[in-house]
ModelCIF file with pLDDT and N, C-alpha, C, O atoms, coordinates in Angstrom:
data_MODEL
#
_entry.id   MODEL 
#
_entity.id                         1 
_entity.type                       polymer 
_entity.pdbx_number_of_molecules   1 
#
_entity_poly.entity_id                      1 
_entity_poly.type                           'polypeptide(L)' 
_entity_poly.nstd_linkage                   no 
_entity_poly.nstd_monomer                   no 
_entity_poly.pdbx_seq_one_letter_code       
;(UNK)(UNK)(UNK)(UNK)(UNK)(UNK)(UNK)(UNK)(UNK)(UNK)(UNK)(UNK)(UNK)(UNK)(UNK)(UNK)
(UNK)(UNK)(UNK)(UNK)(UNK)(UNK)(UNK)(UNK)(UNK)(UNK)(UNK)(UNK)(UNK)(UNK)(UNK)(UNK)
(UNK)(UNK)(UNK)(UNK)(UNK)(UNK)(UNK)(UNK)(UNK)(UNK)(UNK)(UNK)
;
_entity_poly.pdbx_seq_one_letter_code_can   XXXXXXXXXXXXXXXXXXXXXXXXXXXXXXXXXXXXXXXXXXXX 
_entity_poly.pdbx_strand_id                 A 
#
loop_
_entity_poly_seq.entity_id 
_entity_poly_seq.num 
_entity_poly_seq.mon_id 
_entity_poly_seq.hetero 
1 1  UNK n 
1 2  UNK n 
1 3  UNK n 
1 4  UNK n 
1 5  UNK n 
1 6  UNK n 
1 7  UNK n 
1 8  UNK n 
1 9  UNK n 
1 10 UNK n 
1 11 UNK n 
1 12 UNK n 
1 13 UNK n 
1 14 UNK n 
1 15 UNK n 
1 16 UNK n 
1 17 UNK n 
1 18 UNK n 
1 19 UNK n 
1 20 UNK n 
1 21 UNK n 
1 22 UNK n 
1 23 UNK n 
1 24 UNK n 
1 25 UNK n 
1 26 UNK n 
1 27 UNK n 
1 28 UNK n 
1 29 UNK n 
1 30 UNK n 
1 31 UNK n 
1 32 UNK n 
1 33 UNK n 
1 34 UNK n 
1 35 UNK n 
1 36 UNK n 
1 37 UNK n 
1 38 UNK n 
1 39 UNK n 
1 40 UNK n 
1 41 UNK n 
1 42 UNK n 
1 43 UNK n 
1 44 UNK n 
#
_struct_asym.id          A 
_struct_asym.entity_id   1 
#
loop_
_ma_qa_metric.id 
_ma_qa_metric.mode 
_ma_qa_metric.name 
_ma_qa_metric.software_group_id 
_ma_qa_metric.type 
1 global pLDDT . pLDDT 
2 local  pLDDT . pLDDT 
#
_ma_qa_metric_global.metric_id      1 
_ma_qa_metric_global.metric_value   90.91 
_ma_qa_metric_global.model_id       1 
_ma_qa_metric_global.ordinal_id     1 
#
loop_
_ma_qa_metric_local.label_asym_id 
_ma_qa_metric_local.label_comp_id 
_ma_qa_metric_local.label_seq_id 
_ma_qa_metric_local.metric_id 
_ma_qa_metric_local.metric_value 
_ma_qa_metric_local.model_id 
_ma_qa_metric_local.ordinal_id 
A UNK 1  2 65.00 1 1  
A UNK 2  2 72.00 1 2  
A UNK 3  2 70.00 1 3  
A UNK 4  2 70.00 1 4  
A UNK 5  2 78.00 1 5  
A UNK 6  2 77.00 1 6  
A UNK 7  2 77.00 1 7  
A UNK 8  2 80.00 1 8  
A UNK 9  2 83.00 1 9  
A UNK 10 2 83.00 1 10 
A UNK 11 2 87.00 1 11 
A UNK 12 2 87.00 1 12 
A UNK 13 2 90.00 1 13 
A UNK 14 2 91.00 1 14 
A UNK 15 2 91.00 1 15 
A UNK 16 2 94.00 1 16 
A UNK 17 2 94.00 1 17 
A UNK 18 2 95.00 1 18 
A UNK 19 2 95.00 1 19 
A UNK 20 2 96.00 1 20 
A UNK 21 2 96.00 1 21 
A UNK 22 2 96.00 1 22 
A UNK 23 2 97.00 1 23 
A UNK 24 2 96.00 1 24 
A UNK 25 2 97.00 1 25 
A UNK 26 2 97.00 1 26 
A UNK 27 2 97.00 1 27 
A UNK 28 2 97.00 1 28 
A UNK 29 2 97.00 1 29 
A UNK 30 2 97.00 1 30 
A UNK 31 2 97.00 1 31 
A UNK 32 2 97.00 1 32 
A UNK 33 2 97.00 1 33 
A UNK 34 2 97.00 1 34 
A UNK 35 2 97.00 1 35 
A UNK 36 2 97.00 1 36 
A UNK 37 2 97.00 1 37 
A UNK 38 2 97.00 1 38 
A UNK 39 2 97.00 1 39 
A UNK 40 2 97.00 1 40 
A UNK 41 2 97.00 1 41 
A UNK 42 2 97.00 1 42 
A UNK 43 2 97.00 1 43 
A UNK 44 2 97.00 1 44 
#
loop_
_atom_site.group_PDB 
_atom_site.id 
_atom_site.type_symbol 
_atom_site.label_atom_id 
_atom_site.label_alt_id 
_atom_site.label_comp_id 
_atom_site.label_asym_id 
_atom_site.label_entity_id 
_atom_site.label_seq_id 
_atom_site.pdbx_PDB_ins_code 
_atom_site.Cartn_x 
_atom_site.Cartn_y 
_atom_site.Cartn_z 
_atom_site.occupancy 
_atom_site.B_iso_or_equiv 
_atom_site.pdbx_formal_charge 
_atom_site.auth_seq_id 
_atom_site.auth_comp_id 
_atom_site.auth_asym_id 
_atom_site.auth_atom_id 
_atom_site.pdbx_PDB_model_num 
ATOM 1   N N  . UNK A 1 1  ? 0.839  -1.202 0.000   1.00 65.00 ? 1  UNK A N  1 
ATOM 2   C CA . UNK A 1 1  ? 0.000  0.000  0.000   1.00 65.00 ? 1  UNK A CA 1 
ATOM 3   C C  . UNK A 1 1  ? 0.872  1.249  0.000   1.00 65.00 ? 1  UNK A C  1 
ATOM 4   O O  . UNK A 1 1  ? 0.514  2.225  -0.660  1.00 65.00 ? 1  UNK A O  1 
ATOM 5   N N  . UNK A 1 2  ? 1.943  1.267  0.673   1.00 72.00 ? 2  UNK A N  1 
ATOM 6   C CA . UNK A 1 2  ? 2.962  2.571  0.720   1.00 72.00 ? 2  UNK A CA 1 
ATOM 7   C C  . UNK A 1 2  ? 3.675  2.847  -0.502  1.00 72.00 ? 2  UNK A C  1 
ATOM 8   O O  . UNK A 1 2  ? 4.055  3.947  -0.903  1.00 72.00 ? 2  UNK A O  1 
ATOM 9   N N  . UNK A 1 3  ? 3.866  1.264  -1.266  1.00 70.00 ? 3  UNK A N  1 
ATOM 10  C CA . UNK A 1 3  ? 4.593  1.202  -2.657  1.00 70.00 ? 3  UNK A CA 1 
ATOM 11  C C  . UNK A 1 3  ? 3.357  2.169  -3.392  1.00 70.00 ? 3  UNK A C  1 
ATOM 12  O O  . UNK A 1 3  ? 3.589  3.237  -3.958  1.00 70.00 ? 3  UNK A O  1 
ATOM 13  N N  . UNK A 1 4  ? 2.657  1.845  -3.319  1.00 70.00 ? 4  UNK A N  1 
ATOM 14  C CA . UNK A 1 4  ? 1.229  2.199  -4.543  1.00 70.00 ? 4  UNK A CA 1 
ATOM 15  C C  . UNK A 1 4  ? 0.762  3.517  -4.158  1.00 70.00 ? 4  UNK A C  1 
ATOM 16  O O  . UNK A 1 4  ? -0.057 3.984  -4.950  1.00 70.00 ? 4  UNK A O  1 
ATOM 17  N N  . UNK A 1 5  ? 1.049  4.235  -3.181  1.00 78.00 ? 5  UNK A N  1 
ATOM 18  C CA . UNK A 1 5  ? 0.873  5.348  -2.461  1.00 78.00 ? 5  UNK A CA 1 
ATOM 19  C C  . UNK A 1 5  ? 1.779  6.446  -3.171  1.00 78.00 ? 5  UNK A C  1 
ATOM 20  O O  . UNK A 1 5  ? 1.469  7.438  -3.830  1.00 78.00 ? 5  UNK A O  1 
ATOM 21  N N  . UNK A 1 6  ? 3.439  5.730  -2.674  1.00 77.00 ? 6  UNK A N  1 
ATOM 22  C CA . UNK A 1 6  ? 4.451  6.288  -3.783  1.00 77.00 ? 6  UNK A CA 1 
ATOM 23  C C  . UNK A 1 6  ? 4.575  6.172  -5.182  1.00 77.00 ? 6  UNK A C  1 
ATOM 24  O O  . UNK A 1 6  ? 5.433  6.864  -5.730  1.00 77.00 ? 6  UNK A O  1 
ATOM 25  N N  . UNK A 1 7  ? 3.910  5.462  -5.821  1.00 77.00 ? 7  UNK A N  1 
ATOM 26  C CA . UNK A 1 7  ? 3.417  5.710  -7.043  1.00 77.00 ? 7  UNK A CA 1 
ATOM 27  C C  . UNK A 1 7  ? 2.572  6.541  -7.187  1.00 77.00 ? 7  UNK A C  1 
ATOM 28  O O  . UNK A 1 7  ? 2.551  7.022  -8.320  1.00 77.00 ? 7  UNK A O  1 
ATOM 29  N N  . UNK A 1 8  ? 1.977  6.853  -6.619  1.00 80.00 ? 8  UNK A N  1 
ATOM 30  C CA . UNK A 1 8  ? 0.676  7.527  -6.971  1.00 80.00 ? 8  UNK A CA 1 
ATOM 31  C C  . UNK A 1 8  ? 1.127  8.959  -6.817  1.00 80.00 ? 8  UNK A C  1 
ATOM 32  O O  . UNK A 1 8  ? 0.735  9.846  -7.575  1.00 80.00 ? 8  UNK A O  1 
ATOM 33  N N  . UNK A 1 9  ? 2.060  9.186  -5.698  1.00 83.00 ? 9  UNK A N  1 
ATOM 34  C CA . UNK A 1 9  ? 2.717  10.719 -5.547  1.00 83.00 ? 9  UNK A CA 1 
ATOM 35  C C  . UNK A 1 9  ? 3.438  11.116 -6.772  1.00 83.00 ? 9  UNK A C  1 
ATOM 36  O O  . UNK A 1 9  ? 3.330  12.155 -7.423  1.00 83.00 ? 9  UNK A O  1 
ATOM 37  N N  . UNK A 1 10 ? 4.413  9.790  -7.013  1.00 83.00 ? 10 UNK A N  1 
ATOM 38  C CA . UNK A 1 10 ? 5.142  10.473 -8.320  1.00 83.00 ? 10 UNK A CA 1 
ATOM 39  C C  . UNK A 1 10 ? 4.569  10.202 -9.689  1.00 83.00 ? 10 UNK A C  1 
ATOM 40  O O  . UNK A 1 10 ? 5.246  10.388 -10.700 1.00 83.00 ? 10 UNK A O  1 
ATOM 41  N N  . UNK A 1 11 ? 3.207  9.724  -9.731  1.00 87.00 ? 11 UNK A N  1 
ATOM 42  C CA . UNK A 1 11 ? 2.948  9.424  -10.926 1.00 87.00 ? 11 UNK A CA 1 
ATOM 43  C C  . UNK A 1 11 ? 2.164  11.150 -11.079 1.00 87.00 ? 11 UNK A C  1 
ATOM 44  O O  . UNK A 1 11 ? 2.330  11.841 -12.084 1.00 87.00 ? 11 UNK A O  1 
ATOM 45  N N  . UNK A 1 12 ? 1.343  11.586 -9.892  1.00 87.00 ? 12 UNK A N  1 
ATOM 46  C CA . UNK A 1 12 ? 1.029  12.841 -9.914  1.00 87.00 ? 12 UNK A CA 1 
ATOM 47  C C  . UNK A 1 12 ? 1.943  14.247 -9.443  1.00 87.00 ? 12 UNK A C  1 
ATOM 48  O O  . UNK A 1 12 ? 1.418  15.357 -9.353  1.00 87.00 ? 12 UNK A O  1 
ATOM 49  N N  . UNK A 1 13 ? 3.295  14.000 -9.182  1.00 90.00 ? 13 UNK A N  1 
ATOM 50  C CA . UNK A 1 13 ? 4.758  14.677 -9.528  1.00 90.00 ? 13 UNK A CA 1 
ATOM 51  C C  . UNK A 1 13 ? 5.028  14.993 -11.479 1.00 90.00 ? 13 UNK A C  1 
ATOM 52  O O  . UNK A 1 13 ? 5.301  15.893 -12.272 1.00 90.00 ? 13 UNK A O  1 
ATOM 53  N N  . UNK A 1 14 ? 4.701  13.477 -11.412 1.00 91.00 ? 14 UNK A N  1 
ATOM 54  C CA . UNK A 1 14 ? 5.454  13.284 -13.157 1.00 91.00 ? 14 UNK A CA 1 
ATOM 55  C C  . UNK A 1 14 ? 4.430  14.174 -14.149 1.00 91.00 ? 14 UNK A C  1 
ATOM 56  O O  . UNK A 1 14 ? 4.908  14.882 -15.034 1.00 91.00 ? 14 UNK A O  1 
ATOM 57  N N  . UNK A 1 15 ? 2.919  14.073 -13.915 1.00 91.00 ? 15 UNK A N  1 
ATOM 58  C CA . UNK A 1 15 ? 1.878  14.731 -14.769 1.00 91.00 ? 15 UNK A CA 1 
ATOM 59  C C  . UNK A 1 15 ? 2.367  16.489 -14.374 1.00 91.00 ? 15 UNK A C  1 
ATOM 60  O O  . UNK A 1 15 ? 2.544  17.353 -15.232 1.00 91.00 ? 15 UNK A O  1 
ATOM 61  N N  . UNK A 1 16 ? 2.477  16.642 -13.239 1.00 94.00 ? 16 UNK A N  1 
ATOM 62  C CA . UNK A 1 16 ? 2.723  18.079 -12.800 1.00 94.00 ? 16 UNK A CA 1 
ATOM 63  C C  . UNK A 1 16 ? 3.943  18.179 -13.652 1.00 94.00 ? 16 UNK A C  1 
ATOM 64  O O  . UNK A 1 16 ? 3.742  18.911 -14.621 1.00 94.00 ? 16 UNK A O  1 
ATOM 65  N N  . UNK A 1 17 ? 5.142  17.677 -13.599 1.00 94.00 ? 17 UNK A N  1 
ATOM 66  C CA . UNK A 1 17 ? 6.411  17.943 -14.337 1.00 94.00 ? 17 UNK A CA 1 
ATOM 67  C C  . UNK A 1 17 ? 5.820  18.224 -16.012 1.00 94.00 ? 17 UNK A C  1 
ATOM 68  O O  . UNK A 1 17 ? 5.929  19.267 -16.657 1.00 94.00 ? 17 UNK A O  1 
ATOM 69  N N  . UNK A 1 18 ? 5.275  17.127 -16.371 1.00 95.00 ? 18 UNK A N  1 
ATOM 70  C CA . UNK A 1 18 ? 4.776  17.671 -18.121 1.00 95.00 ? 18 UNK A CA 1 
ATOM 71  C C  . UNK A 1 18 ? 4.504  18.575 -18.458 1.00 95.00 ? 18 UNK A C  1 
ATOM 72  O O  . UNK A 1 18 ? 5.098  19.356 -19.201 1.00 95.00 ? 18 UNK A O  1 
ATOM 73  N N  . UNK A 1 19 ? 3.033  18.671 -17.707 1.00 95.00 ? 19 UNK A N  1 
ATOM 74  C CA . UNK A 1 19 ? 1.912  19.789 -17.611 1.00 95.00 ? 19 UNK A CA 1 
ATOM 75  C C  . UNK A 1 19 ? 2.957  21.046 -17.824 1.00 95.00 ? 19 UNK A C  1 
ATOM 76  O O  . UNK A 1 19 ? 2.808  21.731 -18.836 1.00 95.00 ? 19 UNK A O  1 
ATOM 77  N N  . UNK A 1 20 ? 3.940  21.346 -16.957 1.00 96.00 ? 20 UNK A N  1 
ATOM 78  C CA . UNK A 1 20 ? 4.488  22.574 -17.131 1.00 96.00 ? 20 UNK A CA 1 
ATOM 79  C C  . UNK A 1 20 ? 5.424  22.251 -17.802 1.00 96.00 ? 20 UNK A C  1 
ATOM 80  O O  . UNK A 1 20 ? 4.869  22.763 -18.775 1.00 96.00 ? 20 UNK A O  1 
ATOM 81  N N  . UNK A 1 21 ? 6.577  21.782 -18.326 1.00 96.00 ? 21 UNK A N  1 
ATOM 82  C CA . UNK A 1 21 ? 6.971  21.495 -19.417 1.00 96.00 ? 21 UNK A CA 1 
ATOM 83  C C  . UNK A 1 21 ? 5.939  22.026 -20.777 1.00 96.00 ? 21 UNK A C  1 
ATOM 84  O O  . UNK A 1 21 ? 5.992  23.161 -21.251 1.00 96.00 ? 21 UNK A O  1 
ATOM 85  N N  . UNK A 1 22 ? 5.101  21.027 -21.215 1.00 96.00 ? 22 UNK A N  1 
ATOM 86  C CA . UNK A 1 22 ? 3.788  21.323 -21.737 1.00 96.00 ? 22 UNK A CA 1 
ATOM 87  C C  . UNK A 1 22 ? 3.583  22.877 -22.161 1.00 96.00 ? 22 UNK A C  1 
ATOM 88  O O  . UNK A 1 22 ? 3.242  23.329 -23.254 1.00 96.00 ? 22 UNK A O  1 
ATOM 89  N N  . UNK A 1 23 ? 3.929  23.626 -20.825 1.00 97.00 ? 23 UNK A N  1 
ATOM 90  C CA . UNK A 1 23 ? 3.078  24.794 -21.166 1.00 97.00 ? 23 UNK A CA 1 
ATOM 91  C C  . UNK A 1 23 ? 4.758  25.702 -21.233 1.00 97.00 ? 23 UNK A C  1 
ATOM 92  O O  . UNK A 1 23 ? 4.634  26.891 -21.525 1.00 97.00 ? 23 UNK A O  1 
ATOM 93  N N  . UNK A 1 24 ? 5.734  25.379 -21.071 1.00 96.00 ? 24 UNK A N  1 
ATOM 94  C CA . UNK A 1 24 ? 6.449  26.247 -21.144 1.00 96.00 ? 24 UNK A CA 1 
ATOM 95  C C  . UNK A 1 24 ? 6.948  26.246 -23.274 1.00 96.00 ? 24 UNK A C  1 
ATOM 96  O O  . UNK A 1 24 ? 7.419  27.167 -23.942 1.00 96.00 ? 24 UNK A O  1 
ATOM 97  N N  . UNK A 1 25 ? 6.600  24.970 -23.654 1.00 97.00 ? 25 UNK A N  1 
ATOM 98  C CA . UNK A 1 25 ? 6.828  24.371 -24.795 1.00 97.00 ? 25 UNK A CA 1 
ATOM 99  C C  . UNK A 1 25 ? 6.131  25.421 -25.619 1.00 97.00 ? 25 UNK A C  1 
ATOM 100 O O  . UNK A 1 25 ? 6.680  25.860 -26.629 1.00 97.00 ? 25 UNK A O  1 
ATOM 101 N N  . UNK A 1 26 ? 4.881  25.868 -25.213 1.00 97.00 ? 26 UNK A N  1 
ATOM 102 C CA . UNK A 1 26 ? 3.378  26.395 -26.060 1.00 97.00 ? 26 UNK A CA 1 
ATOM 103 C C  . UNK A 1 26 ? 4.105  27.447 -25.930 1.00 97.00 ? 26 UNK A C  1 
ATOM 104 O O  . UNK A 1 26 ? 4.555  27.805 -27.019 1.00 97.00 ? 26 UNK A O  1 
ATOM 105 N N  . UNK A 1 27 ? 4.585  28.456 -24.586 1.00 97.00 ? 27 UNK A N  1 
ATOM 106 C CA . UNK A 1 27 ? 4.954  29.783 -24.823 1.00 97.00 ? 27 UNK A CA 1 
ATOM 107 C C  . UNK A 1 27 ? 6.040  29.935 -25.640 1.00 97.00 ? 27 UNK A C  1 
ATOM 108 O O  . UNK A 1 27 ? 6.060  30.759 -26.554 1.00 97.00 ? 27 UNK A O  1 
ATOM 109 N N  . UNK A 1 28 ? 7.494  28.753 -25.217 1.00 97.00 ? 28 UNK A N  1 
ATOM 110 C CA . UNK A 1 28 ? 8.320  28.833 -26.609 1.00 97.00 ? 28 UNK A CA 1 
ATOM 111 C C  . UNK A 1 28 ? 7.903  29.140 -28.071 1.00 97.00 ? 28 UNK A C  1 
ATOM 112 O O  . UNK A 1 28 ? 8.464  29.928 -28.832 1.00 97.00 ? 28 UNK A O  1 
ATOM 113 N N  . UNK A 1 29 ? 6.709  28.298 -28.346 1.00 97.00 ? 29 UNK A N  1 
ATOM 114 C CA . UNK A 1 29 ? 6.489  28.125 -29.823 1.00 97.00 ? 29 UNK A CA 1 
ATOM 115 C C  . UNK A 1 29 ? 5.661  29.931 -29.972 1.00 97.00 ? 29 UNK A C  1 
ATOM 116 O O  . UNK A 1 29 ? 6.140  30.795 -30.706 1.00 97.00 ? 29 UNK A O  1 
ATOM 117 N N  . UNK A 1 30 ? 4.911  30.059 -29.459 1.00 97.00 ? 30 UNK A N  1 
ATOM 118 C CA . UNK A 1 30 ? 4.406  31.482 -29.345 1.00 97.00 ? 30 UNK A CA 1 
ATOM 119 C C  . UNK A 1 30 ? 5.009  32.631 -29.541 1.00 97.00 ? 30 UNK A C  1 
ATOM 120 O O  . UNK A 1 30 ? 4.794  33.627 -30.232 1.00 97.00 ? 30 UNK A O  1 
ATOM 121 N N  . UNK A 1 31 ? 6.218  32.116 -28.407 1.00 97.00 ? 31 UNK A N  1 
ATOM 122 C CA . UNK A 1 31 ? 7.626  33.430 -28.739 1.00 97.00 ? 31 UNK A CA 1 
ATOM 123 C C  . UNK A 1 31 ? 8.058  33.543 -29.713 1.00 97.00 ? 31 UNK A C  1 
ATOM 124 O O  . UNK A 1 31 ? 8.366  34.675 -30.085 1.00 97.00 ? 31 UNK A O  1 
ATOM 125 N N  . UNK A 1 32 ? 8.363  31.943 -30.909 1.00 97.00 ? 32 UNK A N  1 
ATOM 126 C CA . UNK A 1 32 ? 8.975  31.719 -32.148 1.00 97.00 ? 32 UNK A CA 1 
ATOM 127 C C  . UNK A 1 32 ? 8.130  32.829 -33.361 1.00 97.00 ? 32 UNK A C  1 
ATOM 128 O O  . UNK A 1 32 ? 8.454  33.812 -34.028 1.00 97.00 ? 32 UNK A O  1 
ATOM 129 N N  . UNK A 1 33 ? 7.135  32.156 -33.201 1.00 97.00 ? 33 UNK A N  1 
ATOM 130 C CA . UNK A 1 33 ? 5.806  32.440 -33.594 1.00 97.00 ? 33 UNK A CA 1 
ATOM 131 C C  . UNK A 1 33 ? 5.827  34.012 -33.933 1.00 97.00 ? 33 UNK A C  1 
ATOM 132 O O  . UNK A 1 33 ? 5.984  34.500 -35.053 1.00 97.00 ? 33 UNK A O  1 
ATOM 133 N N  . UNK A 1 34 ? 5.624  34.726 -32.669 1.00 97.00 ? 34 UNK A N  1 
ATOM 134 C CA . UNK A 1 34 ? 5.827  36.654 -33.215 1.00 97.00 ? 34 UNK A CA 1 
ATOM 135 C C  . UNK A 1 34 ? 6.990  36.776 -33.348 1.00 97.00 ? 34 UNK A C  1 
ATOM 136 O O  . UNK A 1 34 ? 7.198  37.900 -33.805 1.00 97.00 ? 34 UNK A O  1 
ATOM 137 N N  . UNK A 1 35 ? 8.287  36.005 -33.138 1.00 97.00 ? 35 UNK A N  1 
ATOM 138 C CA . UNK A 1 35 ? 9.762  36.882 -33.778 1.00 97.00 ? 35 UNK A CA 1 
ATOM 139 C C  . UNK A 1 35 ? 9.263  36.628 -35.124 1.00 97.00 ? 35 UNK A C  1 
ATOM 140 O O  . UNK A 1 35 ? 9.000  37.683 -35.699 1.00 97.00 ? 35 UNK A O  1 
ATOM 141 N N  . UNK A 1 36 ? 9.044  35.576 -35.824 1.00 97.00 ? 36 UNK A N  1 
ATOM 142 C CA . UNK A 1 36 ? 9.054  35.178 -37.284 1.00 97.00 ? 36 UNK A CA 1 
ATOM 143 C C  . UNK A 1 36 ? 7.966  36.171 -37.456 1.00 97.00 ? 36 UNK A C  1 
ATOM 144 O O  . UNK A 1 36 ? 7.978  36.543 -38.629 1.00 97.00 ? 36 UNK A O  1 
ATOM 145 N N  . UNK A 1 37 ? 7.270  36.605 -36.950 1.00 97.00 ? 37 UNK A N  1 
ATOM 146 C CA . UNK A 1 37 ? 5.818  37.968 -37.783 1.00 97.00 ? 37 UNK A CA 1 
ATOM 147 C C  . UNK A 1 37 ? 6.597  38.899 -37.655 1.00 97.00 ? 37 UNK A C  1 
ATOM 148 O O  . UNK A 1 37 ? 6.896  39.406 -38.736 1.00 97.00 ? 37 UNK A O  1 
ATOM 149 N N  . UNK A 1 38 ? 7.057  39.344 -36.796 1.00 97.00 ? 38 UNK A N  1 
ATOM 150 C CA . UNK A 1 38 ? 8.092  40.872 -36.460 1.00 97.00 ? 38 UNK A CA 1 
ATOM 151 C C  . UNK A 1 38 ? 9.007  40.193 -37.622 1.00 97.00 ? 38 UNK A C  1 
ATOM 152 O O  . UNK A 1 38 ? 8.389  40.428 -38.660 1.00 97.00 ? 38 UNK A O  1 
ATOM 153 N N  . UNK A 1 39 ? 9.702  39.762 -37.812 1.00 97.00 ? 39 UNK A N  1 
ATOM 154 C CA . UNK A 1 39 ? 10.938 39.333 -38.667 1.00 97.00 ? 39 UNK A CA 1 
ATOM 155 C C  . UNK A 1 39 ? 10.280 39.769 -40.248 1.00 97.00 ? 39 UNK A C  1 
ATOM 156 O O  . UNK A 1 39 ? 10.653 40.746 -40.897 1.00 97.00 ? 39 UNK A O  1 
ATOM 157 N N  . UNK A 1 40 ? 9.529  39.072 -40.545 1.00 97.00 ? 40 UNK A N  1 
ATOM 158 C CA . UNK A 1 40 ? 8.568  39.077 -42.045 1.00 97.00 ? 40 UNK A CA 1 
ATOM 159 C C  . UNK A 1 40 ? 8.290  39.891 -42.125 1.00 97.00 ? 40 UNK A C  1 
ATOM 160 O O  . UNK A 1 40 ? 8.296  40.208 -43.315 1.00 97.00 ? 40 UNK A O  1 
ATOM 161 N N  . UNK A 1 41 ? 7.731  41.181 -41.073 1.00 97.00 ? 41 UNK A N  1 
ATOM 162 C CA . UNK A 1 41 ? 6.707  42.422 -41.064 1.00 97.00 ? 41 UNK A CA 1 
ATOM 163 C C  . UNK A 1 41 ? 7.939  43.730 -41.385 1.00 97.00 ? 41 UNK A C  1 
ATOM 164 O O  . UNK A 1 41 ? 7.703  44.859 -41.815 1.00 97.00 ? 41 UNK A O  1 
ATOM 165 N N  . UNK A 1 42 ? 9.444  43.063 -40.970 1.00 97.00 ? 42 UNK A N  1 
ATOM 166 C CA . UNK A 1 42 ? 10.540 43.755 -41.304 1.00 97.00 ? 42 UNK A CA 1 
ATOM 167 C C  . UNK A 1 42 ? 10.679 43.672 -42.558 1.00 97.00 ? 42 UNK A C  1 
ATOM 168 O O  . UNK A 1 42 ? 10.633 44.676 -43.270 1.00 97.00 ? 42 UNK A O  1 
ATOM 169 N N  . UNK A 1 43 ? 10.836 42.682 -42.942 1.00 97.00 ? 43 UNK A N  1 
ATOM 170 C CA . UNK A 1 43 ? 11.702 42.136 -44.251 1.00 97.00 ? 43 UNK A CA 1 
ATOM 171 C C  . UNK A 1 43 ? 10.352 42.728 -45.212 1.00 97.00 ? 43 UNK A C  1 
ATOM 172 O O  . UNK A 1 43 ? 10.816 42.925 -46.336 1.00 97.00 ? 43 UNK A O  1 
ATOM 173 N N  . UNK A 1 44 ? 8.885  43.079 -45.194 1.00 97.00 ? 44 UNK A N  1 
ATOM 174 C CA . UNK A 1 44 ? 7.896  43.614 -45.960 1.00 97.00 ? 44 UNK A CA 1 
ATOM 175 C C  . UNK A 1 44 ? 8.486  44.868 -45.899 1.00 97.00 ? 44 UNK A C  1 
ATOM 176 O O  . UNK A 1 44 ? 7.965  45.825 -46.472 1.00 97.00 ? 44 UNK A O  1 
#
């Protein structure tokens, strides 16, 4: 029961670790995202 307990902490550690991973991934691509419009909106 303590084994399956500690699973259960780090299995809901590991979703928390993604989750923000996850979301730091989305703001990367976002950031990419308006340099390349600012970049293009230059180069127009």
């Amino acid at each position: 029961a303590e084994a399956l307990e500690d699973y259960g902490r780090h299995d809901k550690e590991e979703r928390i670790r993604w989750r923000q991973e996850r979301e730091q991934n989305e703001k990367e691509r976002l950031r990419e995202i308006e340099e390349s419009k600012k970049e293009k909106e230059q180069q127009w």
